[in-house]
Protein backbone atom coordinates (compact mmCIF):
# COMPACT_ATOMS: atom_id res chain seq x y z
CA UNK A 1 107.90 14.60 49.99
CA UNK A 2 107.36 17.40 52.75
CA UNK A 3 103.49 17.85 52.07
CA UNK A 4 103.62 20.86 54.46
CA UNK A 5 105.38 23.22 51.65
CA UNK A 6 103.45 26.05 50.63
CA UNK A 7 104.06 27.11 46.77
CA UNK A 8 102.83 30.59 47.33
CA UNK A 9 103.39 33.57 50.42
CA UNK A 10 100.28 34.50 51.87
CA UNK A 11 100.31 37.86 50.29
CA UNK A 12 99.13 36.43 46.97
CA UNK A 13 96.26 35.15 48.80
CA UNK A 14 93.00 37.30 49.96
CA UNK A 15 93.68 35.13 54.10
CA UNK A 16 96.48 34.14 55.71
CA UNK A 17 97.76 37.13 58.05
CA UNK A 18 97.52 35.39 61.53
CA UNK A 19 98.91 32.24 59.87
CA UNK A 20 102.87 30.92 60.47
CA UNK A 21 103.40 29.22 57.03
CA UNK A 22 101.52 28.65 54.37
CA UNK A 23 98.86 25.84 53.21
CA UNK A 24 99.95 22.77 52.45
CA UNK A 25 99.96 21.17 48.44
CA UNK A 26 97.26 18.70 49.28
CA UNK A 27 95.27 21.66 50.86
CA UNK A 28 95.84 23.64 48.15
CA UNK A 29 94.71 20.56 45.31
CA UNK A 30 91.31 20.38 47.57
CA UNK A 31 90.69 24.00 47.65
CA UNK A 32 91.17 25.43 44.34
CA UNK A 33 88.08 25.99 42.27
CA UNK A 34 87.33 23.81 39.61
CA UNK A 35 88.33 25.63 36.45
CA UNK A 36 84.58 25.89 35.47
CA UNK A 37 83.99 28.05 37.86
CA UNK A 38 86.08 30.60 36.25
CA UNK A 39 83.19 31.73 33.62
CA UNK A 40 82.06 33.62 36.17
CA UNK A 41 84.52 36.36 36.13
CA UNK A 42 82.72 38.86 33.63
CA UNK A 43 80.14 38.73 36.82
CA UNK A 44 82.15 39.01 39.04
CA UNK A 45 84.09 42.25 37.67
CA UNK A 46 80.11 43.21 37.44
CA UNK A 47 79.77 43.16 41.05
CA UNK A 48 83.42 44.34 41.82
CA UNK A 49 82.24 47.45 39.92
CA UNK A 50 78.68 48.07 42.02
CA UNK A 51 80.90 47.45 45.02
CA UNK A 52 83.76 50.46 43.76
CA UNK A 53 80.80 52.51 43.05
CA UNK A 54 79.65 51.78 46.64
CA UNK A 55 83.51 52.60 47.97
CA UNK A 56 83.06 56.09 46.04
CA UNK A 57 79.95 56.34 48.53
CA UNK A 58 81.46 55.75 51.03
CA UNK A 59 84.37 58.23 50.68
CA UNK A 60 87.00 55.28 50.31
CA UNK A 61 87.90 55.44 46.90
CA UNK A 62 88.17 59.03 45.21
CA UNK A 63 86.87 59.76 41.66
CA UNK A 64 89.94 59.57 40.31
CA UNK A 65 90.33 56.19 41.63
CA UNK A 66 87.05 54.60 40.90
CA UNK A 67 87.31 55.74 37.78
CA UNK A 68 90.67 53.75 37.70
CA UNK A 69 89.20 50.67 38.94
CA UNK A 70 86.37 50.68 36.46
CA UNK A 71 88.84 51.40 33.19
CA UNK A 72 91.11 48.17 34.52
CA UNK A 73 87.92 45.98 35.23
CA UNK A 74 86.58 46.75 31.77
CA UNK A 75 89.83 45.85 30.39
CA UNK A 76 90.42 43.11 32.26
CA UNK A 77 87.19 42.11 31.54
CA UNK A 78 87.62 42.69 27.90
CA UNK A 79 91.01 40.04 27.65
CA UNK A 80 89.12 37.50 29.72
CA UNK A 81 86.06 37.36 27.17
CA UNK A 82 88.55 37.49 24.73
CA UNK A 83 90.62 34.40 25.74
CA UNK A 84 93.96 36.54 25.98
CA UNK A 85 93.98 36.37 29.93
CA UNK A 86 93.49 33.07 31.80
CA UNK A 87 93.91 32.54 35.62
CA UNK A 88 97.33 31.01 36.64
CA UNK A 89 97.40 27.95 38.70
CA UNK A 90 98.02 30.19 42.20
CA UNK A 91 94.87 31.67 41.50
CA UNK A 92 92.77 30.01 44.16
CA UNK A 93 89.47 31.25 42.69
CA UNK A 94 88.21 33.95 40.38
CA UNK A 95 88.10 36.23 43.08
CA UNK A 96 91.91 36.02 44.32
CA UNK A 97 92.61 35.72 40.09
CA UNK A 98 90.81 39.12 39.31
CA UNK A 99 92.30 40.92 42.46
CA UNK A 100 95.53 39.36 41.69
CA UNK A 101 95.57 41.24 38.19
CA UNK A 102 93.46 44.42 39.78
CA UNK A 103 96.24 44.87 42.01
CA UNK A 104 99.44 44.02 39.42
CA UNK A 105 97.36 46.46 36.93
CA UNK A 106 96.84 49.30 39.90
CA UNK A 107 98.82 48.35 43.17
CA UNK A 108 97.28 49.95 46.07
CA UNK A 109 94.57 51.29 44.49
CA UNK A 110 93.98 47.50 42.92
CA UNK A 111 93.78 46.56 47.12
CA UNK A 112 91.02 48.95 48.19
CA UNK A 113 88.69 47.12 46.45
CA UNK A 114 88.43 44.16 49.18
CA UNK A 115 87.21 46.79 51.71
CA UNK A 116 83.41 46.14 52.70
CA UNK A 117 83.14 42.93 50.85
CA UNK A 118 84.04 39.39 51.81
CA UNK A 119 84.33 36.11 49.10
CA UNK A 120 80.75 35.17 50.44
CA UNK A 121 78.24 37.83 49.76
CA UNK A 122 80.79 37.69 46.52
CA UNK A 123 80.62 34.50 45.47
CA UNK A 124 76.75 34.25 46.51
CA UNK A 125 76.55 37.58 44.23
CA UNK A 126 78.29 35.79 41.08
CA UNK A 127 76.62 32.95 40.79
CA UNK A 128 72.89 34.65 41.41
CA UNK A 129 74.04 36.59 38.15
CA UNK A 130 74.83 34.20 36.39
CA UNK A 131 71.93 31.86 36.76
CA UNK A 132 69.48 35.57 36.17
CA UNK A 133 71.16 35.55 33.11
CA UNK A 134 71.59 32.24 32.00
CA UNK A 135 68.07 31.45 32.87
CA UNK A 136 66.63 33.87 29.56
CA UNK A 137 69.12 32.51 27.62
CA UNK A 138 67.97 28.99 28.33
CA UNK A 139 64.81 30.07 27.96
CA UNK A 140 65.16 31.17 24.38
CA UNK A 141 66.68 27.92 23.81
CA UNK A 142 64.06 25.81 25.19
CA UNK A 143 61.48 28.19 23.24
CA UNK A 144 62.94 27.41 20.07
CA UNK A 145 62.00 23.65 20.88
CA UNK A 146 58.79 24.79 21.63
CA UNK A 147 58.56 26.07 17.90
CA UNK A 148 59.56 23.35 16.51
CA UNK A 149 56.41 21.59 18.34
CA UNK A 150 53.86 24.06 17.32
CA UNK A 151 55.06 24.25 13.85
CA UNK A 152 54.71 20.54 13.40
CA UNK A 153 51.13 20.73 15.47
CA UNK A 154 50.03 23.34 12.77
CA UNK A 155 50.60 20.37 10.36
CA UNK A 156 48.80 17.82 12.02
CA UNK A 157 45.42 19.71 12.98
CA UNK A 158 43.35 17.00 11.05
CA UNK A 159 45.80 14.29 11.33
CA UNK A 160 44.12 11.41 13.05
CA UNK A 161 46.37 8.85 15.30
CA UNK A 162 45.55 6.73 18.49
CA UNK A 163 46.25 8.43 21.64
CA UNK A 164 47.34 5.77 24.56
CA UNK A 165 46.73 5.26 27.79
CA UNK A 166 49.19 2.16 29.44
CA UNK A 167 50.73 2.34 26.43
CA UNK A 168 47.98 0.82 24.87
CA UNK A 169 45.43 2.26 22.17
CA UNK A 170 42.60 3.81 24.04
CA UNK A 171 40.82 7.10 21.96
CA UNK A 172 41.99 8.42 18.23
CA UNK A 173 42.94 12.24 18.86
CA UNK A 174 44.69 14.40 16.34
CA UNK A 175 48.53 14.24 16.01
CA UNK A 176 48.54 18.01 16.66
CA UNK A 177 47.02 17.32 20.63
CA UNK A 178 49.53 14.78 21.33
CA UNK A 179 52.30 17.02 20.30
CA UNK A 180 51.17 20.11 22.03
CA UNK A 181 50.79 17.81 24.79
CA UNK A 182 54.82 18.09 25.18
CA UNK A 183 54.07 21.85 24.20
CA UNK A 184 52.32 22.37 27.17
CA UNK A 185 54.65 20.83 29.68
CA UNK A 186 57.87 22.66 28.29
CA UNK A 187 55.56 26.10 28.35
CA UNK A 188 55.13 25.51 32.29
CA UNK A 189 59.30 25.05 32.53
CA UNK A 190 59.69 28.18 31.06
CA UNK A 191 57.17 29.76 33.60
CA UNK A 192 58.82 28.21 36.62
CA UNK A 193 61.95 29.94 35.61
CA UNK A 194 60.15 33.49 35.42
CA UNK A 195 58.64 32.69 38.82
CA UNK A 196 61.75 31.27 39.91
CA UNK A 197 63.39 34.75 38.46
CA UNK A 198 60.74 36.36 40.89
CA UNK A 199 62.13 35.35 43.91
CA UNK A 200 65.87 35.46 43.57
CA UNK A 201 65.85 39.27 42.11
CA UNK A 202 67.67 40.06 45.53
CA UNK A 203 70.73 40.95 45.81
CA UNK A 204 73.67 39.49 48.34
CA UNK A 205 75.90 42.29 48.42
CA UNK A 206 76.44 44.49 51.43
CA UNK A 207 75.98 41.11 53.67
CA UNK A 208 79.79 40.84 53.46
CA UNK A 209 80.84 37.49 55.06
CA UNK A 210 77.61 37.14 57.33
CA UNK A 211 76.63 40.11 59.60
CA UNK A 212 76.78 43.10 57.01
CA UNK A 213 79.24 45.65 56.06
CA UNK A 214 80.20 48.76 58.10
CA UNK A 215 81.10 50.54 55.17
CA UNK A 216 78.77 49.32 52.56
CA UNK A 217 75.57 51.31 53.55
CA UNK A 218 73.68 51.47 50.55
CA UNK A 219 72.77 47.98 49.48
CA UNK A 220 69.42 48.94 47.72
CA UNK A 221 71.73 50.98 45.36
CA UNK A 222 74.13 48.82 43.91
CA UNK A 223 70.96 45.99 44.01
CA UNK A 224 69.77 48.31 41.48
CA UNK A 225 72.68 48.31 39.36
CA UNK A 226 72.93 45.01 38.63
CA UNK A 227 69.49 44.77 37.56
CA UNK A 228 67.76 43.16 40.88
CA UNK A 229 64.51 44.54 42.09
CA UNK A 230 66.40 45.34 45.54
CA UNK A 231 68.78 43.49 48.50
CA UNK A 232 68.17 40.36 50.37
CA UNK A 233 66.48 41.52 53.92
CA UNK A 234 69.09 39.38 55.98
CA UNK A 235 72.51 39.04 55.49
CA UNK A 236 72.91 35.73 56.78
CA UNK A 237 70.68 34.14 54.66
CA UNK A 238 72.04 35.86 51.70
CA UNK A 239 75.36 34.07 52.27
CA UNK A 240 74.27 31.01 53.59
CA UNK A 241 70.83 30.10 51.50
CA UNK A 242 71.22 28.33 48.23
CA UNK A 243 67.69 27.18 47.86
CA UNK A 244 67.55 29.60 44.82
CA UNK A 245 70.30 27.18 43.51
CA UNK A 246 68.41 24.26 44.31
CA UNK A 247 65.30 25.68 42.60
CA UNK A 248 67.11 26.26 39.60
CA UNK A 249 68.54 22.86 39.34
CA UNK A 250 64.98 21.46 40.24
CA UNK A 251 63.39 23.62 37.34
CA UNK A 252 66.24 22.12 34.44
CA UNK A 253 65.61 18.26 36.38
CA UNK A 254 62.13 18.98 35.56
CA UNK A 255 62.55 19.75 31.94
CA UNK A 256 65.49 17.23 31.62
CA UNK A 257 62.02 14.94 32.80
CA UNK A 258 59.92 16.44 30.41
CA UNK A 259 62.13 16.35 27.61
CA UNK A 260 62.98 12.45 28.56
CA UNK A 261 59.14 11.63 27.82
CA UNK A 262 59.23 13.57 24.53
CA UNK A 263 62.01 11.47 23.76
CA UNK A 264 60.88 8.23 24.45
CA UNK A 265 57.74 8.74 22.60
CA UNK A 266 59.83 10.20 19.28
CA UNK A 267 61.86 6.38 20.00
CA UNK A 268 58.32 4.56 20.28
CA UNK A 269 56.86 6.66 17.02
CA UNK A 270 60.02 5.78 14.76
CA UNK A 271 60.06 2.17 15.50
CA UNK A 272 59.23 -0.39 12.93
CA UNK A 273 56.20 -1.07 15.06
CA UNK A 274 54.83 2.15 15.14
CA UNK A 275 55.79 3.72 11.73
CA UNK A 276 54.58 6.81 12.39
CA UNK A 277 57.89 9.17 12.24
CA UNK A 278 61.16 9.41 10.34
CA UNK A 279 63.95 11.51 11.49
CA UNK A 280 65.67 13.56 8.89
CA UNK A 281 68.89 11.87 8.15
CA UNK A 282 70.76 15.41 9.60
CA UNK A 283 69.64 14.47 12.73
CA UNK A 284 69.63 10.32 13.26
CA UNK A 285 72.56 7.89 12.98
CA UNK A 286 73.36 4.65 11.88
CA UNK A 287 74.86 0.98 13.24
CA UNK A 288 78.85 0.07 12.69
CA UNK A 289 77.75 -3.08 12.13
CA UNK A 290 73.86 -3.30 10.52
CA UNK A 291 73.62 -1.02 7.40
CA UNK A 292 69.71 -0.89 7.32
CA UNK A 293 69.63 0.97 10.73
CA UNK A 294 68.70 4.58 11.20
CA UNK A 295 68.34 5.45 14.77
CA UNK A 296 66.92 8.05 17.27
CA UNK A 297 70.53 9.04 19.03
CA UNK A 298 69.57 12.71 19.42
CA UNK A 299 66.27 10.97 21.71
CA UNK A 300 68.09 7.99 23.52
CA UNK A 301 70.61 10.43 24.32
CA UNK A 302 68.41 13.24 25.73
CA UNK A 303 66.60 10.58 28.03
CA UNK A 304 69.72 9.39 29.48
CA UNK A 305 70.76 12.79 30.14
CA UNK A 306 67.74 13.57 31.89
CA UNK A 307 69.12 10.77 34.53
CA UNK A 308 72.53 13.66 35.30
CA UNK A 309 70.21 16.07 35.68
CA UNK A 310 68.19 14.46 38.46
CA UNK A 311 71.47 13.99 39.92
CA UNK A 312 72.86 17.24 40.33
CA UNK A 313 69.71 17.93 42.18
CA UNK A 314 69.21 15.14 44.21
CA UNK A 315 73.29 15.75 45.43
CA UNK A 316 72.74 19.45 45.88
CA UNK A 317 70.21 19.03 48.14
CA UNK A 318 71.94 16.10 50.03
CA UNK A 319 74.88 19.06 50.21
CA UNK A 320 72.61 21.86 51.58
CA UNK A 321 71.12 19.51 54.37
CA UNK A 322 72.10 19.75 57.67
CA UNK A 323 74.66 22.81 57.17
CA UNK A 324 74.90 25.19 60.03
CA UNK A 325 74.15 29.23 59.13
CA UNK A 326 76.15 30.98 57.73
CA UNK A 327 78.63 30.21 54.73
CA UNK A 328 80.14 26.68 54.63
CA UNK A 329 82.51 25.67 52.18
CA UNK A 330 80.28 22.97 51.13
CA UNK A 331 78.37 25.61 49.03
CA UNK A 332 80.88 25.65 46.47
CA UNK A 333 79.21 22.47 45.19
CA UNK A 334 76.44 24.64 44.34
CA UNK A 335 78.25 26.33 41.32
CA UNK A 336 78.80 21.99 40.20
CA UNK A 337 75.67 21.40 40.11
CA UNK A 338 74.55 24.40 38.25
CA UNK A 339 77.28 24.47 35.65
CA UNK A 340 76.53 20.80 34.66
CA UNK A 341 72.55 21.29 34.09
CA UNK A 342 72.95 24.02 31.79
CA UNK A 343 76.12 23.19 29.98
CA UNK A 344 74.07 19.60 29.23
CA UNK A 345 70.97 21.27 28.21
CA UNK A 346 72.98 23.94 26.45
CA UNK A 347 73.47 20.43 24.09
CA UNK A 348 70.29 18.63 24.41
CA UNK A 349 67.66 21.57 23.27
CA UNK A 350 69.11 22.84 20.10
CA UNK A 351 69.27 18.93 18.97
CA UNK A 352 66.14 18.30 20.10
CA UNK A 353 64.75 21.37 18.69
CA UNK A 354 66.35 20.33 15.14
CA UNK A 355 65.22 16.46 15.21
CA UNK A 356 61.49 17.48 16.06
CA UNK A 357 61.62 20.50 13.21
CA UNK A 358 62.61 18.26 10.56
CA UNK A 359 61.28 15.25 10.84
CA UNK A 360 58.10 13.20 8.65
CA UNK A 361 55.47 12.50 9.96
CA UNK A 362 53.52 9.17 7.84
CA UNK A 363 49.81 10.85 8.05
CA UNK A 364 48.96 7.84 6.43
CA UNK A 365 49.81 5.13 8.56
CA UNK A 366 48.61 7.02 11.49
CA UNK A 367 44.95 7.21 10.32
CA UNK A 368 45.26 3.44 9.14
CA UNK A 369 46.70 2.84 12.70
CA UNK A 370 44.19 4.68 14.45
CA UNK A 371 40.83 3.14 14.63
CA UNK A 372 42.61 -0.72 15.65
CA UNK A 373 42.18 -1.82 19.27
CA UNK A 374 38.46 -0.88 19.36
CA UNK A 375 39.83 3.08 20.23
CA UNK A 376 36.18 3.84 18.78
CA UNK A 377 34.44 2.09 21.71
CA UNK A 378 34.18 4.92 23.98
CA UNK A 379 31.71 6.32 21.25
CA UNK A 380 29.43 3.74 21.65
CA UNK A 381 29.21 4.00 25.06
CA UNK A 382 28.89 7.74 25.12
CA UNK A 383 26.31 7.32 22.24
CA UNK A 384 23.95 5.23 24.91
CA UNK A 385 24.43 7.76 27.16
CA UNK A 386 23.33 10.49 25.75
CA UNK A 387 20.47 8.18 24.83
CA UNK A 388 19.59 8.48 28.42
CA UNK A 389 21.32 4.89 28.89
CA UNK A 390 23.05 4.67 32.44
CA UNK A 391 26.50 4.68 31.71
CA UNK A 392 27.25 1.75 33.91
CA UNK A 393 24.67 -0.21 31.29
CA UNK A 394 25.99 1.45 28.27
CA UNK A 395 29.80 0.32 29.17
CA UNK A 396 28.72 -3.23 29.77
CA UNK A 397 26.83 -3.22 26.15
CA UNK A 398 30.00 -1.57 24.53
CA UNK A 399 32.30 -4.31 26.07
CA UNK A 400 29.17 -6.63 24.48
CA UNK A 401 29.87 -5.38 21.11
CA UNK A 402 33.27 -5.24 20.83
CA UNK A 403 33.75 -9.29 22.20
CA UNK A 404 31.31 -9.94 19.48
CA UNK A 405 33.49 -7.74 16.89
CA UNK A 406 36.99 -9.68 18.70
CA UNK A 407 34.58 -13.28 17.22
CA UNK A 408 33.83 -12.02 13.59
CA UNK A 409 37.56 -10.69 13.48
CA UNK A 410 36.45 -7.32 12.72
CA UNK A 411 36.93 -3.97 14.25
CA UNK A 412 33.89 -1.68 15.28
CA UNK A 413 33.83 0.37 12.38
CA UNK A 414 33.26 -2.78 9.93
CA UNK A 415 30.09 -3.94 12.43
CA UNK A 416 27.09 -4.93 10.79
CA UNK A 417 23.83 -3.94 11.52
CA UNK A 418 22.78 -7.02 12.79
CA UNK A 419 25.68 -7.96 15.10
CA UNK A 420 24.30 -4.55 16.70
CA UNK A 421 20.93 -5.71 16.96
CA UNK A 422 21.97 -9.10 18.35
CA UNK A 423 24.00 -7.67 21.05
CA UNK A 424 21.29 -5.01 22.59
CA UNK A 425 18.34 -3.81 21.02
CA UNK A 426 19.17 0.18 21.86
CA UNK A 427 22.79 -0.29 19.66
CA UNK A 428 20.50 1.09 16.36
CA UNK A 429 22.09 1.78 13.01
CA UNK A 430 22.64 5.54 13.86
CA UNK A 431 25.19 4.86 16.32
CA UNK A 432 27.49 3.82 12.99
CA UNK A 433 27.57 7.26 12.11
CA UNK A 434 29.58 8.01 15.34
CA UNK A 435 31.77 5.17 15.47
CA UNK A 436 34.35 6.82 12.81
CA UNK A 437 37.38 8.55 13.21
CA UNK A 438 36.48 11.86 12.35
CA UNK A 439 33.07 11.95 14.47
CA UNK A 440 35.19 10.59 17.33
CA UNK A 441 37.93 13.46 17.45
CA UNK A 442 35.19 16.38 16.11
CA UNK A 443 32.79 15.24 19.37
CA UNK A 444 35.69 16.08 21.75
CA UNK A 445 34.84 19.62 21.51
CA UNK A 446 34.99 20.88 24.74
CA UNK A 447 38.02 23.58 26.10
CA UNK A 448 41.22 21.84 26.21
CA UNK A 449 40.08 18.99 23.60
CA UNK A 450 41.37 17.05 20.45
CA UNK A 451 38.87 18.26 18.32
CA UNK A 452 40.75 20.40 15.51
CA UNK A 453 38.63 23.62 16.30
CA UNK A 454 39.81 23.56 19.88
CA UNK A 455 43.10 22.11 18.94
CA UNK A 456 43.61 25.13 16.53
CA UNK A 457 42.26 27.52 19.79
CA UNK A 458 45.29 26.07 21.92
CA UNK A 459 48.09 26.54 19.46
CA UNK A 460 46.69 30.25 19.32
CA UNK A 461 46.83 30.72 22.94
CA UNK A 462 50.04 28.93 23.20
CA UNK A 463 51.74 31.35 20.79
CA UNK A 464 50.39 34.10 22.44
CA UNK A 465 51.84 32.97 25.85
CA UNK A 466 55.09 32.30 24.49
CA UNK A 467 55.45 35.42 23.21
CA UNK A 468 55.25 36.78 26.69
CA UNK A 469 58.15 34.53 27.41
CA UNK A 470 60.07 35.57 24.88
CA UNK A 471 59.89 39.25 26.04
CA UNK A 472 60.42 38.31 29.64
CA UNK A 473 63.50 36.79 28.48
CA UNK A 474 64.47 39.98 26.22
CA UNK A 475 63.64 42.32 28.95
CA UNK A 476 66.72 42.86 31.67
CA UNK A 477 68.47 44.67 32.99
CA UNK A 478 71.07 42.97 34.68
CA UNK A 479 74.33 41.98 33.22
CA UNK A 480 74.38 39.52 30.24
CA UNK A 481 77.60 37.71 29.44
């Protein structure tokens, strides 16, 4: 086989005028896109038509002809959404496919497009879009999951669990504060996105393939029209940085991370052992083999998951290193990486969102659950304290009273007055009255607590700042696909 045949002439391609023949099939296999990569041609037609409108400026195209232009993009744009036009395997990317029909639609007129522009400040463009887009989307998404949290925290104000530290029971807290726990951690993913939003509002065209355009003068305009706050100040870096890439893959590793510890506690809370949760039957499964088993897929799932995730930014940024300024092929990877962390959360969130939503929570066994392992020890101590007992002292007494509790078989609630008596003389009877579950969670009080006041205060404040997320997320102006 003659691996040096070329199955198209270079005049289907946007290169290959100072070349003899044409590429080879193996270069060809290596160096067309991965079909994934063609969702980005409604942004791509976005920034073709900022660039025409920039050609118009420059006296290039005339009215007549932008006007063209814009009519074929939009209908061209129109099929592709619509699934009637698909790229064809010459079609080395989604730039040489949408030129390829701009051109077949228009001829000549179809060609003046490519003046001004190159495929990097393109394909740096396209992407940028996409992930200013996709970022509210997935915010909206991973808001709904935040919902689902609050509206379950609502219902557990005054329901009393253990919280854990080493996985081991340490304090009781409400089942609310654990849950809005999670609450809080997803909140802060959404934020990085709006701050990473922030800093990628600039726009890559006009840098052409590295040095700038001589006939694309007015960058800050067509920034404008696609929504950014204005253009990137160099036009190397706006071809050859992808750190806004990385950032974004760092921000969905993050949440994958996030989500992964949500999940492993929903697998720990509907275990036998724990019996404090059961999944709606919508969203669990079952064995092939044991008919008795109902099991947390929708959770296992999402934590293994969180594993790709880390990967497609730990290989991004093993991509990026070491590559010279300006564009390098290598970037494409960029648009891999990307594609994969969304598409996989795009799956995850509204299945985690559902599982949380729905499931039971056993109030219950939770309370019954909550005051075993001596979690009501701390309230000795800080009973002795505030006695004016030096907390060193008052730790070593509490550690006194619950060996003698671990003796009678008997937790600290169930303590007699005179096992207190025996083990220190300053454990009086009052301190009974604070070693219950409801004292314990009511004395934690202060801003940021579990007590159900405060807890109550945080889901407020929580809504509220979601809400700003929400119209962050509502609010843009760029184009939305």
């Amino acid at each position: 086989m003659n691996t040096t045949d070329s199955t198209e002439d270079s005049t289907e391609r946007l290169w290959g005028g100072r070349f003899k023949s044409g590429p080879s099939l193996a270069l060809e296999n290596l160096s067309r896109s991965d079909p994934s990569f063609f969702r980005l041609a409604p942004y791509d037609l976005a920034g073709s038509r900022a660039h025409a409108n920039e050609l118009r400026r420059a006296g290039i195209l005339s009215a007549d002809e932008l006007q063209q232009l814009l009519d074929a993009m939009q209908q061209i744009e129109t099929e592709f959404v619509a699934g009637d036009l698909a790229p064809i395997l010459a079609d080395e990317d989604v730039h040489t496919f949408l030129e390829r029909e701009l051109t077949q639609r228009l001829k000549a007129i179809g060609g003046k497009l490519r003046a001004g522009r190159s495929r990097n400040d393109q394909a740096a463009n396209d992407l940028r879009l996409y992930l200013r887009d996709k970022a509210r989307k997935l915010a909206l998404v991973i808001i709904e999951l935040q919902h689902a949290l609050v509206e379950q925290a609502e219902a557990h104000i005054q329901t009393v669990t253990a919280g854990f530290t080493h996985l081991q029971p340490a304090q009781p807290i409400v089942f609310a504060h654990q849950l809005l726990a999670h609450a809080q951690s997803i909140y802060r993913d959404v934020d990085r996105l709006v701050d990473w939003d922030r800093r990628s509002a600039r726009s890559p065209l006009g840098a052409a393939a590295l040095a700038g355009s001589a006939i694309c003068l007015r960058a800050d305009l067509s920034a404008l029209e696609l929504g950014y706050d204005g253009p990137c100040e160099n036009s190397i870096d706006a071809v050859a940085s992808r750190d806004h890439v990385a950032e974004f893959t760092f921000i969905t590793s993050m949440l994958a991370v996030n989500l992964s510890r949500l999940s492993e506690e929903v697998i720990l809370w509907t275990s036998r052992q724990f019996g404090w949760v059961e999944l709606d039957d919508a969203y669990a499964t079952g064995s092939s083999i044991m008919p008795q088993k109902k099991n947390s897929d929708i959770a296992e799932l999402t934590r293994g998951k969180a594993g790709r995730l880390i990967g497609n930014l730990s290989g991004l940024l093993a991509t990026l290193k070491s590559l010279p300024l300006a564009y390098n092929r290598d970037l494409a990877e960029d648009k891999i990486a990307a594609f994969d962390s969304i598409d996989t959360l795009d799956l995850v969130l509204p299945a985690m969102a559902g599982m949380i939503r729905t499931m039971h929570v056993n109030v219950e066994e939770m309370r019954r659950q909550a005051p075993l392992g001596f979690t009501l020890a701390t309230e000795v101590a800080d009973w002795l304290a505030l006695r004016g007992v030096p907390f060193s002292e008052a730790h070593e007494i509490t550690g006194a009273l619950v060996k003698a509790c671990e003796q009678q078989g008997i937790e600290l609630g169930e303590v007699s007055v005179a096992t207190l008596a025996a083990v220190d003389g300053r454990l009086e009877p009052g301190v009974l009255d604070h070693v219950t579950l409801d004292a314990a969670v009511a004395a934690r009080r202060g801003y940021g607590g579990t007590a159900p006041a405060r807890v109550a205060e945080q889901i407020a404040r929580l809504r509220s700042a979601t809400e700003e997320q929400v119209a962050w997320a509502a609010y843009y102006k760029g184009p939305s696909c």
